[in-house]
Structure formats: structure tokens, C-alpha cells
Protein backbone atom coordinates (compact mmCIF):
# COMPACT_ATOMS: atom_id res chain seq x y z
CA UNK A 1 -87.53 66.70 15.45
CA UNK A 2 -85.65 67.31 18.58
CA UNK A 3 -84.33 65.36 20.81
CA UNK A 4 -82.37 66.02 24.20
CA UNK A 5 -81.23 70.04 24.42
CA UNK A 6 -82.64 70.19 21.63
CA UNK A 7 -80.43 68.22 19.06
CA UNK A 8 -81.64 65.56 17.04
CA UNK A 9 -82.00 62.07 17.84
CA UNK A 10 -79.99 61.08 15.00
CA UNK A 11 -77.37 63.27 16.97
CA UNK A 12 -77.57 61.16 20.06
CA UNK A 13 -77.59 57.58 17.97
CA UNK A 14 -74.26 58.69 16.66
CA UNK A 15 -72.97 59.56 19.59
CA UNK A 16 -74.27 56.16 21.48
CA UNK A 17 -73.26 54.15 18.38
CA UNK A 18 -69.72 55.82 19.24
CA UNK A 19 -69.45 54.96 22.45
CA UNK A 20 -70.97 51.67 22.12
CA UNK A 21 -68.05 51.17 19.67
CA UNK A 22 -65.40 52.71 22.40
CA UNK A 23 -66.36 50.25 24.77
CA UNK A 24 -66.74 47.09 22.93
CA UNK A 25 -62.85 48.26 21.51
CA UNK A 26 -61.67 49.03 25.01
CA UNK A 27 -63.26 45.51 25.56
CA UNK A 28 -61.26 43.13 23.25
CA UNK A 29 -58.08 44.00 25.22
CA UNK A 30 -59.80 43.71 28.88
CA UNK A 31 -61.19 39.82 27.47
CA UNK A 32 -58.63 38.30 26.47
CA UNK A 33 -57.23 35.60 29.06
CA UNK A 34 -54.08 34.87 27.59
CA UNK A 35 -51.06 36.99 28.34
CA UNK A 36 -49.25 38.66 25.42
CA UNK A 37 -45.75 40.52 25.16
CA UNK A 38 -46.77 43.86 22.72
CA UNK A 39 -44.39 44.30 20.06
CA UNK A 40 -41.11 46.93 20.36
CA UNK A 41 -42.85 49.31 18.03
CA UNK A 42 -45.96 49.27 19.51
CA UNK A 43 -44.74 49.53 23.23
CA UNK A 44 -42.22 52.68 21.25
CA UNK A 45 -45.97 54.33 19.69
CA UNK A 46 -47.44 53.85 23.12
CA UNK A 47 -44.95 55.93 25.12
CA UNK A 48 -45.82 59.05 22.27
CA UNK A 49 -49.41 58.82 23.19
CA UNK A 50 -49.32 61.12 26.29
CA UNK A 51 -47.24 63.84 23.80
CA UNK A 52 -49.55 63.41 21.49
CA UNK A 53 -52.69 64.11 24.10
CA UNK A 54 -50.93 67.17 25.24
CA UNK A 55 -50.52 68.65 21.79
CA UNK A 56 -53.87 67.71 20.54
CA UNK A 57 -55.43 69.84 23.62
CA UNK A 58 -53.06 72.78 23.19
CA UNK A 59 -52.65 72.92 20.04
CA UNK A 60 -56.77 74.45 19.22
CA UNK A 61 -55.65 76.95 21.82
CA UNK A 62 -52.79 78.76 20.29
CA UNK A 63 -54.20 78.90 16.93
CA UNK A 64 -56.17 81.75 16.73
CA UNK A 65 -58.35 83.75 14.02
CA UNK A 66 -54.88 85.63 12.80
CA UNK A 67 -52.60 82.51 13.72
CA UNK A 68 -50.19 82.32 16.13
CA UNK A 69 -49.26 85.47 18.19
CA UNK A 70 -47.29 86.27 21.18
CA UNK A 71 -47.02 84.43 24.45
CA UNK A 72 -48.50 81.23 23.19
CA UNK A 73 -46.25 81.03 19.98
CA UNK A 74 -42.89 81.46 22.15
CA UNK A 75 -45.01 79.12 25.08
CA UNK A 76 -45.21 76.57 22.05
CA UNK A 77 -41.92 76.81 20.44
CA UNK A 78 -40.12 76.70 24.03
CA UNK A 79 -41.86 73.11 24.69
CA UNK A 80 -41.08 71.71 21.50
CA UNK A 81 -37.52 72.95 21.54
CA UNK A 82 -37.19 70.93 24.87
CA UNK A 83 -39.56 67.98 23.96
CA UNK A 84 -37.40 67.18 20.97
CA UNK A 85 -33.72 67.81 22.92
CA UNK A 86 -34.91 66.15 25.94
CA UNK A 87 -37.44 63.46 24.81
CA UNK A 88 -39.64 64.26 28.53
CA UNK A 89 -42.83 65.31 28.65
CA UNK A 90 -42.85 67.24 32.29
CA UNK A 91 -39.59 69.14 31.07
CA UNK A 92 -41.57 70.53 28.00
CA UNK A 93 -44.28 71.79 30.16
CA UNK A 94 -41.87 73.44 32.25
CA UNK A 95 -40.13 75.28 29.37
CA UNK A 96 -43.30 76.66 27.82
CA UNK A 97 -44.79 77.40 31.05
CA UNK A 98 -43.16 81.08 32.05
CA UNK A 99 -43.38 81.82 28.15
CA UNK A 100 -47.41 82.69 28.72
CA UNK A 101 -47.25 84.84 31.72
CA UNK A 102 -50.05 86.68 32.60
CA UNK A 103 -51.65 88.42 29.33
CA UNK A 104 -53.62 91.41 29.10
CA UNK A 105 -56.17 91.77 31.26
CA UNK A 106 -59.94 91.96 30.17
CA UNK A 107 -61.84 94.96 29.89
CA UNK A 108 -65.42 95.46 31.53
CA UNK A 109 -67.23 97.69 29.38
């Protein structure tokens, strides 16, 4: 049985249950009435998350079928190198930036 473009309905009740779960997560925090200091190692794990974004998205991207190759492995290891010495996330995309250049371009055949 299919459901909406053509994937199954148990398909789309996992992906409601998921958000439904998302939301009533997201939730809890937007309740609560009282006012509460986060702890020092939370507050530390929450300044990694926007690293942590950025490698999760670009990460799938440089891997390819034969690993990594070219550009994007020099692109990647120039963003670490200056994540890690300079702890900023705008610096690292700045030092891996230039490292991709332009690429070869596509053939029409």
C-alpha cells in the first residue's frame, strides 16, 4: 500500500511520530516557568554544537566512492588545522574555503 509519493504510510507515521517527538522535546524547555542557570559543561557542549552542524553537513560531501581526493581533502584538512589552533568557527571556513577552487568542469555529452 502506498501512501503520499508513493511511500508507505508506515513511512509517514514514523516520520510524524518523529516530529511529534521533536516538538513535544523542543517543548519541555519552552514550558518551564522557572528560570534556571545551565551547568558549565553543558553551556561548554553547547558552544560545539554549531562545529558539530558544520561537520555533519560537510562531512557526506567529501567522502566519496574512492574516499577522499583532492580539493576537498586539503579544503577539509585546512579547516580543521585552523578550527583546532584557533577554536573559531568563521576562521575555519575561511581556511578551507580557497582549498576547493573551482574543479573540473562538467562535460555535455
Amino acid at each position: 500500500m502506498s501512501g503520499l509519493g508513493g511511500l508507505s504510510a508506515a513511512y509517514w507515521l514514523t516520520v510524524l511520530a518523529v516530529a511529534i517527538g521533536a516538538m513535544a522535546f523542543r517543548l519541555c524547555f519552552l514550558a518551564s516557568r522557572r528560570e534556571r542557570a545551565l551547568p558549565r559543561a553543558v553551556k561548554r557542549g553547547l558552544e560545539q554544537v554549531p562545529t558539530a552542524v558544520l561537520a555533519a553537513l560537510a562531512l557526506p560531501g567529501s567522502v566519496q566512492a574512492d574516499g577522499l581526493a583532492g580539493p576537498k581533502l586539503a579544503a577539509g584538512a585546512a579547516a580543521v588545522t585552523a578550527a583546532l589552533l584557533f577554536k573559531k568557527d568563521y576562521l575555519a571556513i575561511i581556511a578551507g574555503w580557497p582549498c576547493i577552487g573551482r574543479g573540473p568542469e562538467p562535460t555535455v555529452s
